[in-house]
PDB file of N, CA and C in Angstrom:
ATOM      1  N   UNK A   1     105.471  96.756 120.729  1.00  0.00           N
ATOM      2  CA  UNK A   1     104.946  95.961 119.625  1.00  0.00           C
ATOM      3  C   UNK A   1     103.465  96.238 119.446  1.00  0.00           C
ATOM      4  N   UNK A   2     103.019  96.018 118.441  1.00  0.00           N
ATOM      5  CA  UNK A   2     101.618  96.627 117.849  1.00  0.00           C
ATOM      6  C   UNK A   2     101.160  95.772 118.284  1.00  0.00           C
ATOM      7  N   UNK A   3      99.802  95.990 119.051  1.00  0.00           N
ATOM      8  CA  UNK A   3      99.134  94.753 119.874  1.00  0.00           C
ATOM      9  C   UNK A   3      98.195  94.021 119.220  1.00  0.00           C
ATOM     10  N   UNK A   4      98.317  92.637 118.653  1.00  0.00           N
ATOM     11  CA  UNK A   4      97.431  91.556 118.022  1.00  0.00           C
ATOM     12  C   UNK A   4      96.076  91.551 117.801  1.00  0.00           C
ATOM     13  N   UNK A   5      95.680  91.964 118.706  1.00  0.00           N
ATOM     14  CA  UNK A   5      94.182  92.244 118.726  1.00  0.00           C
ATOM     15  C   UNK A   5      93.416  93.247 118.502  1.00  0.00           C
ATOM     16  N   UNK A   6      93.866  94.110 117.783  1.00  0.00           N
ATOM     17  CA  UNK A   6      93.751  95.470 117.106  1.00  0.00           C
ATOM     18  C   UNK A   6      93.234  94.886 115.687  1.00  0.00           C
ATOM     19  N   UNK A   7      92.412  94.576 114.982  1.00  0.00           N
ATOM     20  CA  UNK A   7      91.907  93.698 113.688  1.00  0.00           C
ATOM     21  C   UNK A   7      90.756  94.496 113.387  1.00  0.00           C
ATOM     22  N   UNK A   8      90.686  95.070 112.250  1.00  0.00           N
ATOM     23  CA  UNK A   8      91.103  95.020 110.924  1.00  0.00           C
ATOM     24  C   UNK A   8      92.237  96.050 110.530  1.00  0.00           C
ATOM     25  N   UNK A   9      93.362  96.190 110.106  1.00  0.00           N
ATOM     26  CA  UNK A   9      94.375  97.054 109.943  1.00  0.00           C
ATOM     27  C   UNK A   9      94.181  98.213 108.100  1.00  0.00           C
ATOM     28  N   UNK A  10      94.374  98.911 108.366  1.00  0.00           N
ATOM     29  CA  UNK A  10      94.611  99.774 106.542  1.00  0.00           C
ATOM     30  C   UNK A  10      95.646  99.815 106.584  1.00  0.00           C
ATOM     31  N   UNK A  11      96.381  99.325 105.668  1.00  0.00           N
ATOM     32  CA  UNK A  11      97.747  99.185 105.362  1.00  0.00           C
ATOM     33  C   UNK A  11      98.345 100.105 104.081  1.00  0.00           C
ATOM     34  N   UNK A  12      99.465 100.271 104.327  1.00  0.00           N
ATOM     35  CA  UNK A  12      99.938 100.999 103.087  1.00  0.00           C
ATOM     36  C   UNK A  12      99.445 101.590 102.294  1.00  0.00           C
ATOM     37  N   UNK A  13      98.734 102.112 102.254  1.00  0.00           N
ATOM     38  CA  UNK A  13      97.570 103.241 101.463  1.00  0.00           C
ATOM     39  C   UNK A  13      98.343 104.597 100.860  1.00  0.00           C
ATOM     40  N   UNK A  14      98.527 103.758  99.342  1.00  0.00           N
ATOM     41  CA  UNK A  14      99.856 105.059  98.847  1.00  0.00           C
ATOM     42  C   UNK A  14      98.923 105.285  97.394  1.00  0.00           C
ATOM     43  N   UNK A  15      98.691 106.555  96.934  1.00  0.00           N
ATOM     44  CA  UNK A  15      98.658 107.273  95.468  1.00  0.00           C
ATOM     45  C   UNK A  15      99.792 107.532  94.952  1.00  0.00           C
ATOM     46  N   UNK A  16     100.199 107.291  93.664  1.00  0.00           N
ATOM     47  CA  UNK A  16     101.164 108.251  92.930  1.00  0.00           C
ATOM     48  C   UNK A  16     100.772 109.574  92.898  1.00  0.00           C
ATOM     49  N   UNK A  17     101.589 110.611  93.131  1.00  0.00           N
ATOM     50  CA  UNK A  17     102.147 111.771  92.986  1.00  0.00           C
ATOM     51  C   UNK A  17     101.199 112.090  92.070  1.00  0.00           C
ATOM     52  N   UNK A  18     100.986 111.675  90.820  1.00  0.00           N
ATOM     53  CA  UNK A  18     100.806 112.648  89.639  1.00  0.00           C
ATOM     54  C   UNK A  18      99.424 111.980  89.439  1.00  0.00           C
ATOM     55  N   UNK A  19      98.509 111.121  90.578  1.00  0.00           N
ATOM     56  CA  UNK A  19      97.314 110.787  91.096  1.00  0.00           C
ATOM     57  C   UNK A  19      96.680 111.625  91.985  1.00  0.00           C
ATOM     58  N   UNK A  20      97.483 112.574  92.686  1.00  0.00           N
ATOM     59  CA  UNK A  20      96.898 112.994  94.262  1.00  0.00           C
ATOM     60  C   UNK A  20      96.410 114.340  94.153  1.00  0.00           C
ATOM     61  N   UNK A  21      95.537 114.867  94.639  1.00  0.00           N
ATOM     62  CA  UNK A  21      94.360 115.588  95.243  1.00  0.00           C
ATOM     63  C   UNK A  21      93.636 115.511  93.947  1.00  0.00           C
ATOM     64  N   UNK A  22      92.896 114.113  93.801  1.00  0.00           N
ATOM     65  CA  UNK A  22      91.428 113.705  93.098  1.00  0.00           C
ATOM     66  C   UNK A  22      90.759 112.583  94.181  1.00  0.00           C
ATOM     67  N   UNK A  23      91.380 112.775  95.106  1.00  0.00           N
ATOM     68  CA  UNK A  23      90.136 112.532  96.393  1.00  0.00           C
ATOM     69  C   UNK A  23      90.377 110.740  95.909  1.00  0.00           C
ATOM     70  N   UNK A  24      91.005 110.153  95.444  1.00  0.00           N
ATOM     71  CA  UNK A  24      91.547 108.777  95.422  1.00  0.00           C
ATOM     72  C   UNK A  24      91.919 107.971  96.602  1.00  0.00           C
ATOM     73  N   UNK A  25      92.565 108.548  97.095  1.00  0.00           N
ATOM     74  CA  UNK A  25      93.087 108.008  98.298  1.00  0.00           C
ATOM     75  C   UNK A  25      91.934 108.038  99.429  1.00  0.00           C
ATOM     76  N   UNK A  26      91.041 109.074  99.226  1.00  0.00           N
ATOM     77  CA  UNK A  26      89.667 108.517 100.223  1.00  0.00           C
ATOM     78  C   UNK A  26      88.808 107.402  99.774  1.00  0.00           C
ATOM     79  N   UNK A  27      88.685 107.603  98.355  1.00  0.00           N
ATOM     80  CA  UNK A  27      87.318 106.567  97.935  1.00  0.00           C
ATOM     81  C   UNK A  27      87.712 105.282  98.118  1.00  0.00           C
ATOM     82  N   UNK A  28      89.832 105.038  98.329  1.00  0.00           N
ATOM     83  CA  UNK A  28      90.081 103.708  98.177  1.00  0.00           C
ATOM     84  C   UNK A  28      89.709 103.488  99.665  1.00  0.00           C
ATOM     85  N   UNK A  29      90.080 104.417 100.751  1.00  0.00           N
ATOM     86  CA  UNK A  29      89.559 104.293 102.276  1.00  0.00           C
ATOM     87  C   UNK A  29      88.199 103.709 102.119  1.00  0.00           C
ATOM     88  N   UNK A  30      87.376 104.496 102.022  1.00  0.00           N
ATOM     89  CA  UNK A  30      85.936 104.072 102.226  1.00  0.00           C
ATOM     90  C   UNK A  30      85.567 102.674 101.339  1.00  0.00           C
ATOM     91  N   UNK A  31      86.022 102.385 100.341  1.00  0.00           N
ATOM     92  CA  UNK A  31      86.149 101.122  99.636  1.00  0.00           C
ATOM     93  C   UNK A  31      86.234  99.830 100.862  1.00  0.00           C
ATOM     94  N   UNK A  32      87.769 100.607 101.527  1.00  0.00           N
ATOM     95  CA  UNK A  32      88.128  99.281 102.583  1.00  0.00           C
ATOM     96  C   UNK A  32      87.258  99.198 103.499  1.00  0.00           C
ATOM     97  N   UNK A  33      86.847 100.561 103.976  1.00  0.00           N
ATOM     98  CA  UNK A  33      86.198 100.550 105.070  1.00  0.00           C
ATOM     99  C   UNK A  33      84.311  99.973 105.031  1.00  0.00           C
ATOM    100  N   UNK A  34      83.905  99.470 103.949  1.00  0.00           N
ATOM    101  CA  UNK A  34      83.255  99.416 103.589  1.00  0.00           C
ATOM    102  C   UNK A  34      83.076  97.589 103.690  1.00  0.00           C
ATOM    103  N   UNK A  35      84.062  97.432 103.033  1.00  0.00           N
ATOM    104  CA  UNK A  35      84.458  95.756 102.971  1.00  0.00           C
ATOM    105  C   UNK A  35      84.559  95.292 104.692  1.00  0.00           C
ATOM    106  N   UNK A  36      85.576  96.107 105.318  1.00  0.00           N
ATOM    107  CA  UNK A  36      85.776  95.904 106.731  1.00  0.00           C
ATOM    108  C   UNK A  36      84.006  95.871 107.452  1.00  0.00           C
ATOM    109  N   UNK A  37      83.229  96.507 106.804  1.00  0.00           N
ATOM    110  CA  UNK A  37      81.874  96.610 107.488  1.00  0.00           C
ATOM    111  C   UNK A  37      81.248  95.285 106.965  1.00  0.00           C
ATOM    112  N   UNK A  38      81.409  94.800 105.552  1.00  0.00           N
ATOM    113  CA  UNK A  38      80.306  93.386 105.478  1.00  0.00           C
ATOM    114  C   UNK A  38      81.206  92.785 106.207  1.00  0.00           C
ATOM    115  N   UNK A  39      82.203  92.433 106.579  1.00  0.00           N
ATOM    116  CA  UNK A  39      82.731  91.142 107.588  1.00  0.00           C
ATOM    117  C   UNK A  39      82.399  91.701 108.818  1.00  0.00           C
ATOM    118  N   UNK A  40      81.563  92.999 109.105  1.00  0.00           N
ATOM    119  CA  UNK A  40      81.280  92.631 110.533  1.00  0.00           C
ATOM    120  C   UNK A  40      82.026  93.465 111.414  1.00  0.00           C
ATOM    121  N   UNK A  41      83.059  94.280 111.106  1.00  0.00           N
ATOM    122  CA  UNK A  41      83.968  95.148 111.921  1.00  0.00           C
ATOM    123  C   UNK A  41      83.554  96.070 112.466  1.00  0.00           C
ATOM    124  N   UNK A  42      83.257  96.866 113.497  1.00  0.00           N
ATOM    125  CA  UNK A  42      82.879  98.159 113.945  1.00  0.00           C
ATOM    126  C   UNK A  42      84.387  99.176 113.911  1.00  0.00           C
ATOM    127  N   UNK A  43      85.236  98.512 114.087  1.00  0.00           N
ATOM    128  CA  UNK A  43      86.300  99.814 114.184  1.00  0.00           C
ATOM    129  C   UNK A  43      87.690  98.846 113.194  1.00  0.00           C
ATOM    130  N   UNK A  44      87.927 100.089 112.645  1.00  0.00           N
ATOM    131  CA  UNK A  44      89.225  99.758 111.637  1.00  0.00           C
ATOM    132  C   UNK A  44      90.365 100.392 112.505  1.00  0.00           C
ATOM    133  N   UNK A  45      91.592 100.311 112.388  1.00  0.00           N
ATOM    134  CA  UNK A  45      93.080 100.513 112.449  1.00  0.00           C
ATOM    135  C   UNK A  45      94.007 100.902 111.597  1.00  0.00           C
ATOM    136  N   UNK A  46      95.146 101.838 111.854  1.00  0.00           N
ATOM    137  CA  UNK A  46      95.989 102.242 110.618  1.00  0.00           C
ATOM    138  C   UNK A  46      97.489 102.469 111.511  1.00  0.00           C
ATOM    139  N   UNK A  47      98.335 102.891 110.946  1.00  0.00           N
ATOM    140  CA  UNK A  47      99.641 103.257 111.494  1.00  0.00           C
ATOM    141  C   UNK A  47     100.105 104.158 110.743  1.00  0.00           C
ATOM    142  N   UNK A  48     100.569 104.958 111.470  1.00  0.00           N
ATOM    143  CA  UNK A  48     101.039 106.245 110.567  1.00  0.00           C
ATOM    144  C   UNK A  48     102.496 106.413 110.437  1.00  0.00           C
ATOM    145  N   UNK A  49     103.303 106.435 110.051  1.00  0.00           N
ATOM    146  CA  UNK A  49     104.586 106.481 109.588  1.00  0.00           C
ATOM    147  C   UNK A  49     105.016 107.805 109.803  1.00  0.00           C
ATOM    148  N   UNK A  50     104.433 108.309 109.391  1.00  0.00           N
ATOM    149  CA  UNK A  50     104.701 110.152 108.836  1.00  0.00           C
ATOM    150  C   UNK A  50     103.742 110.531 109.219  1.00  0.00           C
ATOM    151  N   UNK A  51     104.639 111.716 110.796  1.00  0.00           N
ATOM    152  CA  UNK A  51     103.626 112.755 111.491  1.00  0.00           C
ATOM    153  C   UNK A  51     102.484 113.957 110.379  1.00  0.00           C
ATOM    154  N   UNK A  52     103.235 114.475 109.527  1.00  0.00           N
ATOM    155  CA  UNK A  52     102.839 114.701 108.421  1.00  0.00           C
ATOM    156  C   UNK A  52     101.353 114.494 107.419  1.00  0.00           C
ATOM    157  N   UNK A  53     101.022 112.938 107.854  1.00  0.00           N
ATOM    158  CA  UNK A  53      99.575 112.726 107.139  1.00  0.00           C
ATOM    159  C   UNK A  53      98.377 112.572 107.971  1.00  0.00           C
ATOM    160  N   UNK A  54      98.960 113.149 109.674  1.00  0.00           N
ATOM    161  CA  UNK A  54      98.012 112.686 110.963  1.00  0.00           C
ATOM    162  C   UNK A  54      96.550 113.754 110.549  1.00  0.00           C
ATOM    163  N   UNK A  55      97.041 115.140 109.860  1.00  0.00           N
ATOM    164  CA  UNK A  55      95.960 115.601 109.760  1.00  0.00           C
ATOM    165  C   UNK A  55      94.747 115.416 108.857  1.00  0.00           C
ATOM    166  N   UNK A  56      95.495 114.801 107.991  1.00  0.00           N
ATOM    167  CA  UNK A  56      94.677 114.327 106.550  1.00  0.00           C
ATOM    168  C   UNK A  56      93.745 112.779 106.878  1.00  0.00           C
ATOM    169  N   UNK A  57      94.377 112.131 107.696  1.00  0.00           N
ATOM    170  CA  UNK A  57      93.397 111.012 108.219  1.00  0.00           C
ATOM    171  C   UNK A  57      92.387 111.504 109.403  1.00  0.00           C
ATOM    172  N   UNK A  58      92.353 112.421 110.503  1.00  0.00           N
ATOM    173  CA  UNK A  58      92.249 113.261 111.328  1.00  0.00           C
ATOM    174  C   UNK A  58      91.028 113.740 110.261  1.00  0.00           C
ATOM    175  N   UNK A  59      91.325 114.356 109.784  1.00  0.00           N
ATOM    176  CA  UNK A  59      89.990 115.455 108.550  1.00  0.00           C
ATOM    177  C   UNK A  59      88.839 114.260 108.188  1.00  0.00           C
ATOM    178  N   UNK A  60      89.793 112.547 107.861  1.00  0.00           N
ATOM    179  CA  UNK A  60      88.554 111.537 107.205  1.00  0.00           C
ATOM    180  C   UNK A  60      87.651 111.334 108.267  1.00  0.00           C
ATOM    181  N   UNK A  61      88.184 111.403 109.752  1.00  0.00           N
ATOM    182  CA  UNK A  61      87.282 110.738 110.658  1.00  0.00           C
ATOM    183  C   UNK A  61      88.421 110.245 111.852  1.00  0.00           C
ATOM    184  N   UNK A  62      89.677 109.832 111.505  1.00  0.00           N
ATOM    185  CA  UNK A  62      90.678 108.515 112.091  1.00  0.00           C
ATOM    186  C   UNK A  62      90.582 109.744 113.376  1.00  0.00           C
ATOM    187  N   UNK A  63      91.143 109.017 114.712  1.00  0.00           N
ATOM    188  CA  UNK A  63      91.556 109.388 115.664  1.00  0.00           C
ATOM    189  C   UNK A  63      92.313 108.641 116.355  1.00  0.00           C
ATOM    190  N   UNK A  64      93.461 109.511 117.211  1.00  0.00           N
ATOM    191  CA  UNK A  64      94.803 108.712 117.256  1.00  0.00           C
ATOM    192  C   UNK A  64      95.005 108.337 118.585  1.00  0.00           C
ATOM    193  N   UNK A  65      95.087 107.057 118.585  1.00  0.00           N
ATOM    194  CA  UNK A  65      94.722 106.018 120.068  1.00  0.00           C
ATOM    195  C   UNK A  65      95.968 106.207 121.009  1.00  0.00           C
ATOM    196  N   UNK A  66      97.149 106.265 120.316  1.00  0.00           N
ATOM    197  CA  UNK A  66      98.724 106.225 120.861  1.00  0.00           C
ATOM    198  C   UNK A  66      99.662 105.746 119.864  1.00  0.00           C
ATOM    199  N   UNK A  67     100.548 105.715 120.537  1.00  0.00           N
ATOM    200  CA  UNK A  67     101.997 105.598 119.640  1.00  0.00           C
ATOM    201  C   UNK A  67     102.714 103.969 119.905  1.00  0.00           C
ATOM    202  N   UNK A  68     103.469 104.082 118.945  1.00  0.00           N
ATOM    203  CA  UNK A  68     104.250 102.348 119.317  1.00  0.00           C
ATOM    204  C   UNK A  68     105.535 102.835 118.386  1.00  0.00           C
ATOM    205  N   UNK A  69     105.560 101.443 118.449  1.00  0.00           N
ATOM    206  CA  UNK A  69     107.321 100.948 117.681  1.00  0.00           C
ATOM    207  C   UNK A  69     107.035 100.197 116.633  1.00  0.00           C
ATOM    208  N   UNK A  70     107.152 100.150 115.515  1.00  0.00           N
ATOM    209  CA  UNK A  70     106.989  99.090 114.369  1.00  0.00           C
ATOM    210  C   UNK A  70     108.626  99.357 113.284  1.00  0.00           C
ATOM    211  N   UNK A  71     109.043  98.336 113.253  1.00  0.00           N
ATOM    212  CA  UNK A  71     110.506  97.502 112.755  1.00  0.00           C
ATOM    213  C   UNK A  71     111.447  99.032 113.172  1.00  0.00           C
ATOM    214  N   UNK A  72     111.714  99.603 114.596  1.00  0.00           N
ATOM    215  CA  UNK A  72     112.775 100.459 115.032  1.00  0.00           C
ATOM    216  C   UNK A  72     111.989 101.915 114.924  1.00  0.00           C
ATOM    217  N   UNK A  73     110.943 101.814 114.017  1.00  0.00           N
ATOM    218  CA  UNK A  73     110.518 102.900 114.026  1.00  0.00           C
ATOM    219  C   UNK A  73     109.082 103.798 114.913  1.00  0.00           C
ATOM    220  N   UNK A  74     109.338 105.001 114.925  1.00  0.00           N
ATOM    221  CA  UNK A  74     108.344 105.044 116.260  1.00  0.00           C
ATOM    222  C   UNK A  74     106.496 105.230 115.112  1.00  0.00           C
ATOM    223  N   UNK A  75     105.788 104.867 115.131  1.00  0.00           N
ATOM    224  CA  UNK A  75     104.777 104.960 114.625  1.00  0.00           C
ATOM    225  C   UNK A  75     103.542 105.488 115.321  1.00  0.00           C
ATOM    226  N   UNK A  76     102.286 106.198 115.210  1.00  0.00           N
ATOM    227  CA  UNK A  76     101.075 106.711 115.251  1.00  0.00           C
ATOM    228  C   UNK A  76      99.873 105.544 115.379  1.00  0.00           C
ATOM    229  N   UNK A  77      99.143 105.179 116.312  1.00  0.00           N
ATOM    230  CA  UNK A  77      98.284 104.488 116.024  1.00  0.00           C
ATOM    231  C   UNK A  77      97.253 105.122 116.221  1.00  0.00           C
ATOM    232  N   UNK A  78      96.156 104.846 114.951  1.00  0.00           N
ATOM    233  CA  UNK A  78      94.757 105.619 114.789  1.00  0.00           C
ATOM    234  C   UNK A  78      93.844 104.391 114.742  1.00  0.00           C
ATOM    235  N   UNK A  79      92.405 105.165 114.540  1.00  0.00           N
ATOM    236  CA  UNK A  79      91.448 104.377 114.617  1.00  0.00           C
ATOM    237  C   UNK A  79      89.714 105.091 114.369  1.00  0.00           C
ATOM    238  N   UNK A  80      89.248 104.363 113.477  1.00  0.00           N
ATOM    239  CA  UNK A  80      88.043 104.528 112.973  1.00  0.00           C
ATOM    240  C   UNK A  80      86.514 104.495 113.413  1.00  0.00           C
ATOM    241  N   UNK A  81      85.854 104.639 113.736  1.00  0.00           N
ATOM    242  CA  UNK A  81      84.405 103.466 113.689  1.00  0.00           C
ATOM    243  C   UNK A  81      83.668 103.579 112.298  1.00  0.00           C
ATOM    244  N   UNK A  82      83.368 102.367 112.389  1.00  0.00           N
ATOM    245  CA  UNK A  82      82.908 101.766 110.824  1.00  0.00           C
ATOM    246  C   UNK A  82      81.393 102.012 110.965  1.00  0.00           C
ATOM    247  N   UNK A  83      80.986 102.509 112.044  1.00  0.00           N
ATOM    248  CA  UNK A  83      79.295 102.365 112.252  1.00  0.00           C
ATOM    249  C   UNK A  83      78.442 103.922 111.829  1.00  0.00           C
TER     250      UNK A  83
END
């Protein structure tokens, strides 16, 4: 189970198809990650679903802490610093 105290999370962070490679999907990152910084956060959190996008978060900065289980499925856990 994804451990509780892992706070602030990026969640679901999806572009449409006929949106993607105009660098969208970063500016909405740094948007969050940005917000996550006025409340005070030093490190953000994500879960990766799909081995597939480890390199593309990997390229923003994310680095990948370990793995878990989320609803049967095996998932990626990454992680940021906001500083």
């Amino acid at each position: 189970m994804i451990q509780p105290e892992l706070i602030p999370w990026l969640g679901s962070l999806v572009v449409h198809p006929a949106y993607r490679k105009r660098k969208i999907g970063e500016a909405l990152i740094e948007a969050i990650k940005d917000q996550a910084r006025a409340f005070g956060y030093e490190i953000m959190y994500l879960l990766a679903f799909d081995k597939t996008i480890l390199a593309w978060y990997t390229r923003l900065g994310w680095k990948t802490i370990g793995e878990d289980i989320l609803f049967d499925h095996p998932v990626t856990v990454m992680h940021c610093s906001l500083m």
